[in-house]
C-alpha atoms as a PDB file:
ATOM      1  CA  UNK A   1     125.361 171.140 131.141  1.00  0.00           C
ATOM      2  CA  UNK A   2     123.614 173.625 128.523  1.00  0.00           C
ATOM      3  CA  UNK A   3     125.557 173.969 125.225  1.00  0.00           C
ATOM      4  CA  UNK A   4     125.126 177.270 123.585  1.00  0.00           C
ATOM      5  CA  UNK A   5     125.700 177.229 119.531  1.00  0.00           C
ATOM      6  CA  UNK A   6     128.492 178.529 117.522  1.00  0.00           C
ATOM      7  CA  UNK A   7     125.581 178.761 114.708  1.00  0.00           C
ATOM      8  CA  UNK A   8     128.459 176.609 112.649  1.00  0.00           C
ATOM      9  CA  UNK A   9     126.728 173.542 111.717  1.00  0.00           C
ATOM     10  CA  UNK A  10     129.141 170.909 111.387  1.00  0.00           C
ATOM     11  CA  UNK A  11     131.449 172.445 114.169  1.00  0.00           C
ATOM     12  CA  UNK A  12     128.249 172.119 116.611  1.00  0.00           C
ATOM     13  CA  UNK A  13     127.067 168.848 115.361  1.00  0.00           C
ATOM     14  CA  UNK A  14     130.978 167.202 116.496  1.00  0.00           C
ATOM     15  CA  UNK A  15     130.975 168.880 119.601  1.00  0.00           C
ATOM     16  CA  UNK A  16     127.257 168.020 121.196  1.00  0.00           C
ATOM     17  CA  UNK A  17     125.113 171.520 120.287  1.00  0.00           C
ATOM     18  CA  UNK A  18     127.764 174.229 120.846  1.00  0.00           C
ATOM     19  CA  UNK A  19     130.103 175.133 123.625  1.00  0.00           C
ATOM     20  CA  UNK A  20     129.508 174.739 127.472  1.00  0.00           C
ATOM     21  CA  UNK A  21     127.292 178.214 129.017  1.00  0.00           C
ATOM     22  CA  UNK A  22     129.651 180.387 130.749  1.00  0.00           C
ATOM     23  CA  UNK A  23     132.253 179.841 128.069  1.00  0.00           C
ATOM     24  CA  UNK A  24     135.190 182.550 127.061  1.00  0.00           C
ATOM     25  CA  UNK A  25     136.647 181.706 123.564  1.00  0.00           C
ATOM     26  CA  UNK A  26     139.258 183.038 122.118  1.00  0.00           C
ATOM     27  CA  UNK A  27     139.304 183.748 117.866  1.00  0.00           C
ATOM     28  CA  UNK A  28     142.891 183.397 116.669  1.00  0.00           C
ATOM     29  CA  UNK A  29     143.490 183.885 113.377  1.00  0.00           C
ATOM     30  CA  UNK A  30     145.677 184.816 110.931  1.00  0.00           C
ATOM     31  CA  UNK A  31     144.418 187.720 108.310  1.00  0.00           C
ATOM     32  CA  UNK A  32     141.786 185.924 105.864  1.00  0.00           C
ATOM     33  CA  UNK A  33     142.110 182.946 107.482  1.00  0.00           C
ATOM     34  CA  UNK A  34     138.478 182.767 108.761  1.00  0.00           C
ATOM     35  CA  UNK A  35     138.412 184.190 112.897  1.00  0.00           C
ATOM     36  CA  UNK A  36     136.545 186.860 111.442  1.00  0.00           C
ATOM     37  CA  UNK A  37     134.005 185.061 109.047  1.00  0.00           C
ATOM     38  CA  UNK A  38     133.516 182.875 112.026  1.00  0.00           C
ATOM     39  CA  UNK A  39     132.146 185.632 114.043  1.00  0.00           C
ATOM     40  CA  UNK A  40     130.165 187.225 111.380  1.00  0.00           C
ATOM     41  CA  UNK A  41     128.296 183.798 110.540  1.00  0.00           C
ATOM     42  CA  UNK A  42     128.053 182.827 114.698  1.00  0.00           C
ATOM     43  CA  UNK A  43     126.131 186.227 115.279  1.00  0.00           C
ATOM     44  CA  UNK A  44     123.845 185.998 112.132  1.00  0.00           C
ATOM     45  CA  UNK A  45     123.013 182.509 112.163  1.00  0.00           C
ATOM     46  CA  UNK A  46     122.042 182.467 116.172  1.00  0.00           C
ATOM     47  CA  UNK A  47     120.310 185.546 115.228  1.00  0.00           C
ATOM     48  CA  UNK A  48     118.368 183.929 112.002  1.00  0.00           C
ATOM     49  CA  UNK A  49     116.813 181.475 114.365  1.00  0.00           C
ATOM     50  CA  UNK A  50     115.292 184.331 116.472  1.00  0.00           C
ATOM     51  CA  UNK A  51     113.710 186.204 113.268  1.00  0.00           C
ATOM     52  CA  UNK A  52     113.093 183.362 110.524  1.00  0.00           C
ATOM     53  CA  UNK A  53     113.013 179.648 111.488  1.00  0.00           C
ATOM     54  CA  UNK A  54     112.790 178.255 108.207  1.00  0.00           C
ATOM     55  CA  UNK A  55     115.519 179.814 106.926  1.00  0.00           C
ATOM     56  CA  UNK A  56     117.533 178.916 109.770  1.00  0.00           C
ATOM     57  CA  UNK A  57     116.716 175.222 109.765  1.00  0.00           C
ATOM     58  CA  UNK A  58     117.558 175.378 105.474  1.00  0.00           C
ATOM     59  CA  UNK A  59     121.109 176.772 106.279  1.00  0.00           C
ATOM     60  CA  UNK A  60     121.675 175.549 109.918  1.00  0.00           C
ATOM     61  CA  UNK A  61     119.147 172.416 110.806  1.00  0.00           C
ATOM     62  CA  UNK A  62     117.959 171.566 114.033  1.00  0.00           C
ATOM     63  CA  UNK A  63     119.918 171.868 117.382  1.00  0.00           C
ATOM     64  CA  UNK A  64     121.313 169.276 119.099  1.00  0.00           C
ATOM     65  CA  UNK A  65     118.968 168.469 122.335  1.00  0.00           C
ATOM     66  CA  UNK A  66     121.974 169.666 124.755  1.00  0.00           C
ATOM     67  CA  UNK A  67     122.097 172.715 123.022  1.00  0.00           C
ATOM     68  CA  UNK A  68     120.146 176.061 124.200  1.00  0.00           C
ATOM     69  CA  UNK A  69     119.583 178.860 121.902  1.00  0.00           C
ATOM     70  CA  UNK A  70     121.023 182.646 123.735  1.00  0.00           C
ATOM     71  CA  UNK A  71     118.157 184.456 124.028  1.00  0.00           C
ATOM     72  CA  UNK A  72     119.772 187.371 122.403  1.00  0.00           C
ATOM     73  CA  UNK A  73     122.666 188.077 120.501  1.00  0.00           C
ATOM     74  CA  UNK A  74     125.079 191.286 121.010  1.00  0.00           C
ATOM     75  CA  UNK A  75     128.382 192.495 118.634  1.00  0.00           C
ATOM     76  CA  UNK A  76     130.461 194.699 120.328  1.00  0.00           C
ATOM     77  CA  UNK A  77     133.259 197.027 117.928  1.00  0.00           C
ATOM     78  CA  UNK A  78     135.710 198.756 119.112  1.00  0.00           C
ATOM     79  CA  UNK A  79     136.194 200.947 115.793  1.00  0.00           C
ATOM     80  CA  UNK A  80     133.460 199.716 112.947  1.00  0.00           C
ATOM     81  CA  UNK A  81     129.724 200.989 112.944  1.00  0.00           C
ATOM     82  CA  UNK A  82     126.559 198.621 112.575  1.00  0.00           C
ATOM     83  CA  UNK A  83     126.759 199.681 109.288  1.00  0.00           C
ATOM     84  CA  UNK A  84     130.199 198.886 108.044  1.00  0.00           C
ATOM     85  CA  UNK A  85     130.023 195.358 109.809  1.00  0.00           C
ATOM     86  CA  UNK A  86     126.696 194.658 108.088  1.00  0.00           C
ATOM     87  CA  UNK A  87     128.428 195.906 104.973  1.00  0.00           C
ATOM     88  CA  UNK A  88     131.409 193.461 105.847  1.00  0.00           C
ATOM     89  CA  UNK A  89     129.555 190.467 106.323  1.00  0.00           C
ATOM     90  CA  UNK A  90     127.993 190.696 102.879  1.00  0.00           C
ATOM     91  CA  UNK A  91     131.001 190.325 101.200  1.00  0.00           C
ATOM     92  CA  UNK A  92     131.230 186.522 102.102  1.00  0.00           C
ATOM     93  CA  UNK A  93     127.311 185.507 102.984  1.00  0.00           C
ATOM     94  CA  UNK A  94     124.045 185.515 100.884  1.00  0.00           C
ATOM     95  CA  UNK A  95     122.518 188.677 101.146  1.00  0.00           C
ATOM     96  CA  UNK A  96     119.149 187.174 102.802  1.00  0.00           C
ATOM     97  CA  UNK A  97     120.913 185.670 105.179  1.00  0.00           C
ATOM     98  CA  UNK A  98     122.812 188.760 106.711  1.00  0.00           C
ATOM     99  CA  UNK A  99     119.970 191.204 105.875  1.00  0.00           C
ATOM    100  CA  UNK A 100     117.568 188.870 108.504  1.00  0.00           C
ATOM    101  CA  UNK A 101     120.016 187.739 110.552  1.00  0.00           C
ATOM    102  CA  UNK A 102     121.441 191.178 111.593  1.00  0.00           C
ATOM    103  CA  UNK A 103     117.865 192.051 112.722  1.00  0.00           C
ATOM    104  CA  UNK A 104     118.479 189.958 115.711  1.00  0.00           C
ATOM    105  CA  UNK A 105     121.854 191.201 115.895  1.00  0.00           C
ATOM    106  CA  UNK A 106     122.450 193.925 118.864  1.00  0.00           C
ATOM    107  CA  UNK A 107     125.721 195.886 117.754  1.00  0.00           C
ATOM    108  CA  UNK A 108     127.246 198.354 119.885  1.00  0.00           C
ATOM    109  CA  UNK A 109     129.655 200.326 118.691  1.00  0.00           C
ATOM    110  CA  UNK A 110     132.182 201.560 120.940  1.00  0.00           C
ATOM    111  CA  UNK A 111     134.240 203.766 118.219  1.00  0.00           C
ATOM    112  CA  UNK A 112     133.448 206.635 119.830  1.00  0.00           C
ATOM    113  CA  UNK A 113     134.749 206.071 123.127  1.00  0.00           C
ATOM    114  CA  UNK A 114     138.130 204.234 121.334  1.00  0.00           C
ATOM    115  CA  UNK A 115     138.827 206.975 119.221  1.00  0.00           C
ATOM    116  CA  UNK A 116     138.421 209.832 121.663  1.00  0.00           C
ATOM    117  CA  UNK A 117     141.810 208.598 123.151  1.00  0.00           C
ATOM    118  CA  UNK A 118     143.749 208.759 119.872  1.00  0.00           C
ATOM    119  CA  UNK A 119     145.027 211.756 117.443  1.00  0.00           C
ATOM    120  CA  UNK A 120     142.217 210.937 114.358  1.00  0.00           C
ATOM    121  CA  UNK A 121     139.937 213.542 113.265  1.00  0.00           C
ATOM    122  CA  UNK A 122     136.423 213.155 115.236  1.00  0.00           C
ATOM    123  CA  UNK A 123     135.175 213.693 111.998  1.00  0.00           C
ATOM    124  CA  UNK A 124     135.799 210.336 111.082  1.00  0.00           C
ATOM    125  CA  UNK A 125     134.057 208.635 113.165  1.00  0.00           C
ATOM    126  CA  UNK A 126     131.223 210.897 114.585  1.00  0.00           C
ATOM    127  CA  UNK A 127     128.118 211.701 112.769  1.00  0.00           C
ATOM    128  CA  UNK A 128     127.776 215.237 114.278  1.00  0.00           C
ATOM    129  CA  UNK A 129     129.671 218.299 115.482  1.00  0.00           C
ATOM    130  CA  UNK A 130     130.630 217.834 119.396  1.00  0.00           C
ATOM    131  CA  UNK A 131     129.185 220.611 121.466  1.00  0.00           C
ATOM    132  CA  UNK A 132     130.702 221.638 124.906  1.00  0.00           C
ATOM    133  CA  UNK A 133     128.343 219.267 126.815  1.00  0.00           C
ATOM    134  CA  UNK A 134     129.316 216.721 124.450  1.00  0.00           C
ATOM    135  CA  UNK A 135     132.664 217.301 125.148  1.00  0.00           C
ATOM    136  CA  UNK A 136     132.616 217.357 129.214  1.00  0.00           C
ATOM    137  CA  UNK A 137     130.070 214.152 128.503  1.00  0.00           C
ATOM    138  CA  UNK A 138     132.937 212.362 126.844  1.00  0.00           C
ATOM    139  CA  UNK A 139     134.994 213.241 129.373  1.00  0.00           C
ATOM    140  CA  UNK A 140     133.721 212.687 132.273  1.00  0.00           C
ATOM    141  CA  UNK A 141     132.359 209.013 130.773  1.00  0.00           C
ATOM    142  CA  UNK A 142     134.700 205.850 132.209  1.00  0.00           C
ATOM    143  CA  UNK A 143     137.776 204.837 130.141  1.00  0.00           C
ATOM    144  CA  UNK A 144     137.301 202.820 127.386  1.00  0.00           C
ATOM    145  CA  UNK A 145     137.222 199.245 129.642  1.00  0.00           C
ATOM    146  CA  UNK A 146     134.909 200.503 131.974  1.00  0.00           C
ATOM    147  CA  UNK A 147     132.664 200.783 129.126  1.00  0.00           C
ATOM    148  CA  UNK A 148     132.553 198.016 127.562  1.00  0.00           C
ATOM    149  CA  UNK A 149     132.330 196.409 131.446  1.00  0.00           C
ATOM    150  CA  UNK A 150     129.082 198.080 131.832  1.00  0.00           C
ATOM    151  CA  UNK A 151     127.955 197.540 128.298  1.00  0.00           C
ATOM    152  CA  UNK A 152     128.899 193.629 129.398  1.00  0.00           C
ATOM    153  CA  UNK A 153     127.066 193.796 133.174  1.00  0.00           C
ATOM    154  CA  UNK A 154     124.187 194.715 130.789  1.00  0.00           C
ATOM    155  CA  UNK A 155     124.031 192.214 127.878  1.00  0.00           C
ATOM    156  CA  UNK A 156     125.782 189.371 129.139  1.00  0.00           C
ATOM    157  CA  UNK A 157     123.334 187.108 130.806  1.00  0.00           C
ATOM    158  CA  UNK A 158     122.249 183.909 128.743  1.00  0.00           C
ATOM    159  CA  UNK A 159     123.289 185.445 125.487  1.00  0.00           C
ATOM    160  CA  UNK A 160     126.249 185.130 123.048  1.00  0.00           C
ATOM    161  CA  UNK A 161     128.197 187.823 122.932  1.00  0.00           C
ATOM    162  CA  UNK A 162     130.889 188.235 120.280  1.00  0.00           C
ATOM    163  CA  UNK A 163     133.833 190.749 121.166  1.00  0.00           C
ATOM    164  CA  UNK A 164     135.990 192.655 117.601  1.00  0.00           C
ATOM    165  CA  UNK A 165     138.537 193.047 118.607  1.00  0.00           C
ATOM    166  CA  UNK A 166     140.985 192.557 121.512  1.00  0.00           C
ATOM    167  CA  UNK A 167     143.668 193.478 118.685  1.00  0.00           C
ATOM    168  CA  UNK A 168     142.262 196.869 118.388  1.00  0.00           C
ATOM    169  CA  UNK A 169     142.573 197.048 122.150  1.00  0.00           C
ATOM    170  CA  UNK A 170     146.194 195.953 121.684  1.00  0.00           C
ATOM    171  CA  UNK A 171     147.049 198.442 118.722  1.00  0.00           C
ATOM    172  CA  UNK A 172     145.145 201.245 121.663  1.00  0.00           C
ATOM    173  CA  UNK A 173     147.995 200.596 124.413  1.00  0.00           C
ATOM    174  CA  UNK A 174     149.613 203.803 126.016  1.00  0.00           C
ATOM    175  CA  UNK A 175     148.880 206.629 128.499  1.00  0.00           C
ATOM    176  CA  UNK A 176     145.468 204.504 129.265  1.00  0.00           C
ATOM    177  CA  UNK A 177     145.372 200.985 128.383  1.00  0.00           C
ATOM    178  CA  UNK A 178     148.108 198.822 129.464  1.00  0.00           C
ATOM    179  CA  UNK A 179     148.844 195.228 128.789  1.00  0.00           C
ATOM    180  CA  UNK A 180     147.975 194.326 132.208  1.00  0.00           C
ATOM    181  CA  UNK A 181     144.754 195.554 131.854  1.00  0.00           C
ATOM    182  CA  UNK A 182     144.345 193.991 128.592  1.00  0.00           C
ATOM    183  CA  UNK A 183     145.415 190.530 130.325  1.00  0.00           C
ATOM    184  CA  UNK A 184     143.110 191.137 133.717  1.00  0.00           C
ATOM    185  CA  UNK A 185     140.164 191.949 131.597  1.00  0.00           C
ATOM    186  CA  UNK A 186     139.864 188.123 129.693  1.00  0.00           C
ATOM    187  CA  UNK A 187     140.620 186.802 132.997  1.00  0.00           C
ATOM    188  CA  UNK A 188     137.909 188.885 134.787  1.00  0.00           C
ATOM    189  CA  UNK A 189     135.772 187.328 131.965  1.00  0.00           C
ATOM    190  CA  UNK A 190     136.642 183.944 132.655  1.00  0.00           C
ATOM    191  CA  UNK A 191     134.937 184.119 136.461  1.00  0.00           C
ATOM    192  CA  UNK A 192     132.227 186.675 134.834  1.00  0.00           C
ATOM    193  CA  UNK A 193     131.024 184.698 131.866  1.00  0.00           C
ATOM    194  CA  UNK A 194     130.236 181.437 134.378  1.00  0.00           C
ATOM    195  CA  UNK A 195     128.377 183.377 136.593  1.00  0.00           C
ATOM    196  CA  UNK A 196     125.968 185.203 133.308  1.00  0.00           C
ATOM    197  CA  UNK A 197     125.721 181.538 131.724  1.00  0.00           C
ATOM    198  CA  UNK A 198     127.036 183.128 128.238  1.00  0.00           C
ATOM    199  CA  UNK A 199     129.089 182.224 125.461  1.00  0.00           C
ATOM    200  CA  UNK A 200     131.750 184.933 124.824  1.00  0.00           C
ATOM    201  CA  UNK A 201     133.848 185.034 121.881  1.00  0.00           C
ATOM    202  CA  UNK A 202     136.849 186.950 121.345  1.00  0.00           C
ATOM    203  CA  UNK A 203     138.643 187.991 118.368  1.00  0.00           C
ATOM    204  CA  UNK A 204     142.442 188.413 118.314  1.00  0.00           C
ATOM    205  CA  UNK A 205     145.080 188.212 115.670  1.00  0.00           C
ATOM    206  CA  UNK A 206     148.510 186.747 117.338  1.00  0.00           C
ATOM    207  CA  UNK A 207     150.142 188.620 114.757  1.00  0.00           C
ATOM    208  CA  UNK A 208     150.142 191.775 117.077  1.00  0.00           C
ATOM    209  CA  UNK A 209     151.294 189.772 120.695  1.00  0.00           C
ATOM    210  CA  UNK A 210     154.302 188.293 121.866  1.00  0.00           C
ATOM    211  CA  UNK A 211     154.335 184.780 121.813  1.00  0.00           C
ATOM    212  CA  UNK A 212     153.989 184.897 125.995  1.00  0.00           C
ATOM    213  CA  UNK A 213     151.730 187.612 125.485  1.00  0.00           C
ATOM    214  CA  UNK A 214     149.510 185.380 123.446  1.00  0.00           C
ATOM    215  CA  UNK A 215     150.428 182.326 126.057  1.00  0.00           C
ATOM    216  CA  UNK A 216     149.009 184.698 128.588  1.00  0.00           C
ATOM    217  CA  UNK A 217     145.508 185.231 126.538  1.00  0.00           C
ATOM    218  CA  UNK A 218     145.328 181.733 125.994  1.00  0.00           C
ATOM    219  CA  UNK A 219     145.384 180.648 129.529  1.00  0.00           C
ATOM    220  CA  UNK A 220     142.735 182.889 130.884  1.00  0.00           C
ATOM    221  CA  UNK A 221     140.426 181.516 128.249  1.00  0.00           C
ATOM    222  CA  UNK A 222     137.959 178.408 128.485  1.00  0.00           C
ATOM    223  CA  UNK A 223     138.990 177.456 125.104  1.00  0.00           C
ATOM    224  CA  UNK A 224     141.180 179.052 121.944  1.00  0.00           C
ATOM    225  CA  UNK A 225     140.272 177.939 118.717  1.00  0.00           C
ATOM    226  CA  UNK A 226     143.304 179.185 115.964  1.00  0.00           C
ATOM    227  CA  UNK A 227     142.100 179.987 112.320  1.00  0.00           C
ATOM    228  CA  UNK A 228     145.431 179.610 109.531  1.00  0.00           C
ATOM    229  CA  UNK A 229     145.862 179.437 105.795  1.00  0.00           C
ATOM    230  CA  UNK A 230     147.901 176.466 105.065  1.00  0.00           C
ATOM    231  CA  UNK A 231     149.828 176.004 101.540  1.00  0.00           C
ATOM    232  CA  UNK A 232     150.494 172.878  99.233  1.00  0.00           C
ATOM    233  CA  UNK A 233     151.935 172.912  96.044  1.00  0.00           C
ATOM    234  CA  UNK A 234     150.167 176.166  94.127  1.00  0.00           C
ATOM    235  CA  UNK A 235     146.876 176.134  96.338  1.00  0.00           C
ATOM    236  CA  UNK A 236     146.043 176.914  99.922  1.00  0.00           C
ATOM    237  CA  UNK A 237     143.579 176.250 102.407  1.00  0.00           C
ATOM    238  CA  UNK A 238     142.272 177.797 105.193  1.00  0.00           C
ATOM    239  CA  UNK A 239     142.451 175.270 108.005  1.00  0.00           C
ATOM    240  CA  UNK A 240     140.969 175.353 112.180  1.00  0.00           C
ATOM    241  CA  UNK A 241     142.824 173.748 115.106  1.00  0.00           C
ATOM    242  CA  UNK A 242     141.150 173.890 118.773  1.00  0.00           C
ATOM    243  CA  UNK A 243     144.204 174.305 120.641  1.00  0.00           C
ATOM    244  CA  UNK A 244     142.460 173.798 123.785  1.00  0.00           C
ATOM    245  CA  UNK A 245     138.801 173.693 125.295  1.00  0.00           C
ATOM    246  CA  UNK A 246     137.545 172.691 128.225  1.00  0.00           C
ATOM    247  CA  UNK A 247     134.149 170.749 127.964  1.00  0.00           C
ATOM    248  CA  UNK A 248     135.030 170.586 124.276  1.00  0.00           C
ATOM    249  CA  UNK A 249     138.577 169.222 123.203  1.00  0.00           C
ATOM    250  CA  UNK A 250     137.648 165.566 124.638  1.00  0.00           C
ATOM    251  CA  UNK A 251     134.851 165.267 122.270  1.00  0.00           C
ATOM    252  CA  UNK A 252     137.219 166.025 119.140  1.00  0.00           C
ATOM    253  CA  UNK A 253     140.203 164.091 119.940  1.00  0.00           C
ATOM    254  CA  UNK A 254     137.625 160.827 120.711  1.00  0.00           C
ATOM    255  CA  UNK A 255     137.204 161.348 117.163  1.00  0.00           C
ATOM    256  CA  UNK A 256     140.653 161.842 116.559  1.00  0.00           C
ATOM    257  CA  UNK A 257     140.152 164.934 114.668  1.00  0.00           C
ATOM    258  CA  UNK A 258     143.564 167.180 114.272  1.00  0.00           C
ATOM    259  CA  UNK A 259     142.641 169.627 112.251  1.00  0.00           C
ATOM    260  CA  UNK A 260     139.401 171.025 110.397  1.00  0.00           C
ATOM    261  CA  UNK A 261     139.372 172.234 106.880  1.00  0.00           C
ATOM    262  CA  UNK A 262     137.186 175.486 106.621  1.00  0.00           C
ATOM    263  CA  UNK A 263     135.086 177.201 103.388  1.00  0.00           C
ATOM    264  CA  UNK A 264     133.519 180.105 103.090  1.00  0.00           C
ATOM    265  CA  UNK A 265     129.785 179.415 101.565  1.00  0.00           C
ATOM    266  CA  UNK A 266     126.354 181.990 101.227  1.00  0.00           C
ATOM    267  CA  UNK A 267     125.608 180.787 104.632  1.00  0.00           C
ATOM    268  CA  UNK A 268     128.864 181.951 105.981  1.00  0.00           C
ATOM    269  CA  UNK A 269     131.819 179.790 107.651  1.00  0.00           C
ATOM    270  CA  UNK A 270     131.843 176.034 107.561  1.00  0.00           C
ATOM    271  CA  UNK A 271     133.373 172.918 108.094  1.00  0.00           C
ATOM    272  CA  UNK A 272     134.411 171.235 104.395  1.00  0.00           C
ATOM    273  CA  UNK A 273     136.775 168.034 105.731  1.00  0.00           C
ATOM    274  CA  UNK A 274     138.096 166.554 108.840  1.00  0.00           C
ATOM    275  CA  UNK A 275     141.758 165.443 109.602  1.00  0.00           C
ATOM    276  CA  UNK A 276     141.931 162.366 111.463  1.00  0.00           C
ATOM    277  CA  UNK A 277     144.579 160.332 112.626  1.00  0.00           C
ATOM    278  CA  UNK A 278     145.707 157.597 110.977  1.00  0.00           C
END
């Protein structure tokens, strides 16, 4: 079976190239811990390879022969612009990296449509003044799911797609999102993502679920990968734990890896030790 990347070097060199095609992974992580540095350095370094090889192969290196480059790379944000995540993932990679990367990067932003539901100033997150016809547009457009299922039926196909953030779709519950809906969407994704052939990643912070909630998240996913700073004495560490992954979890526990001790370096998120058992 094809193995698309994560673009995280050692994490893809442990696991045979990447995860299985048709793959729906969900980003758990704790605030700092890494879930979203993980994201930022998956989209840029899949797109690096697309725009300049030989800086891909200096940070990155050569793919495993079971792994299969996506042939195009899409960012979907509920509330943040192209600009403010390009902004956002300078803060923790080398400038080079994230000014080429992003050039392969498709972003759609969605803020638009997400914040049209809520009470904040449009303002704040429109460049212009609405006019009627923008209004009755906005209107009559599908709900904020529907949109980002046709944005999906579009972009999907043989790509990696990267999904920030199922919290914000959480924090949007009410009149027109429900939790069902919230739940029925990853597990419409499941079925949908084997059928494009894509890897989809999904951010979420279980800080904002229910422990069942999260259960219920967990279970309509392919695999969950959980992202947490862990203390000792006067330092901490931010630490990864595959929780479970189908096609993928086998491979780490016949190296009897428990846990993976993460960095943050120009080229993004890594892998700095293994935990083994002893």
């Amino acid at each position: 079976m094809d193995r698309i990347p994560f673009g995280i070097r050692q994490l893809d060199s442990i696991i045979n190239g990447g995860a299985p095609a048709g793959s729906v992974v969900l980003l758990s992580g704790e605030a700092g811990a890494g879930s979203r540095e993980f994201m930022h350095t998956s989209a840029l370094i899949n797109g690096l390879e697309q725009v300049d090889t030989e800086l891909h192969d200096l940070y990155y290196g050569d793919r495993s022969a079971d792994a299969v480059a996506p042939e195009e790379v899409h960012y979907i944000s509920f509330t943040a612009s192209e600009t403010q995540l390009v902004s956002e993932m300078r803060l923790a990679m080398d400038d080079n990296v994230v000014e080429k990367g992003s050039k392969a990067v498709e972003f759609h932003d969605l803020s638009e449509r997400y914040f049209h539901i809520s009470p904040v100033p449009r303002d704040w997150y429109a460049d212009e003044t609405a006019s009627i016809t923008d209004l009755r547009a906005r209107h009559e457009r599908e709900d904020l799911l529907g949109t980002l299922g046709m944005v999906l039926n579009e972009v999907a196909a043989n790509n990696l797609v990267i999904i920030d953030s199922l919290s914000d779709l959480v924090s949007a519950m009410g009149e027109d999102i429900e939790w069902s809906d919230i739940s029925s969407l990853v597990q419409g994704l499941q079925k949908a993502a084997h059928q494009w052939g894509c890897l989809l990643l999904l951010h979420i912070n279980p800080e904002t679920l229910s422990a069942v909630r999260y259960g219920q998240l967990v279970d309509a996913s392919h695999g969950t990968m959980e992202f947490a700073w862990e203390s000792g004495g006067s330092t901490r560490a931010r630490t990864l734990v595959v929780q479970q992954f189908r096609g993928v979890l086998s491979q780490i526990e016949d190296e009897d890896i428990v846990q993976f001790e993460t960095e943050l370096g120009d080229a993004g998120f890594d892998i700095s030790d293994v935990r083994k058992i002893r």
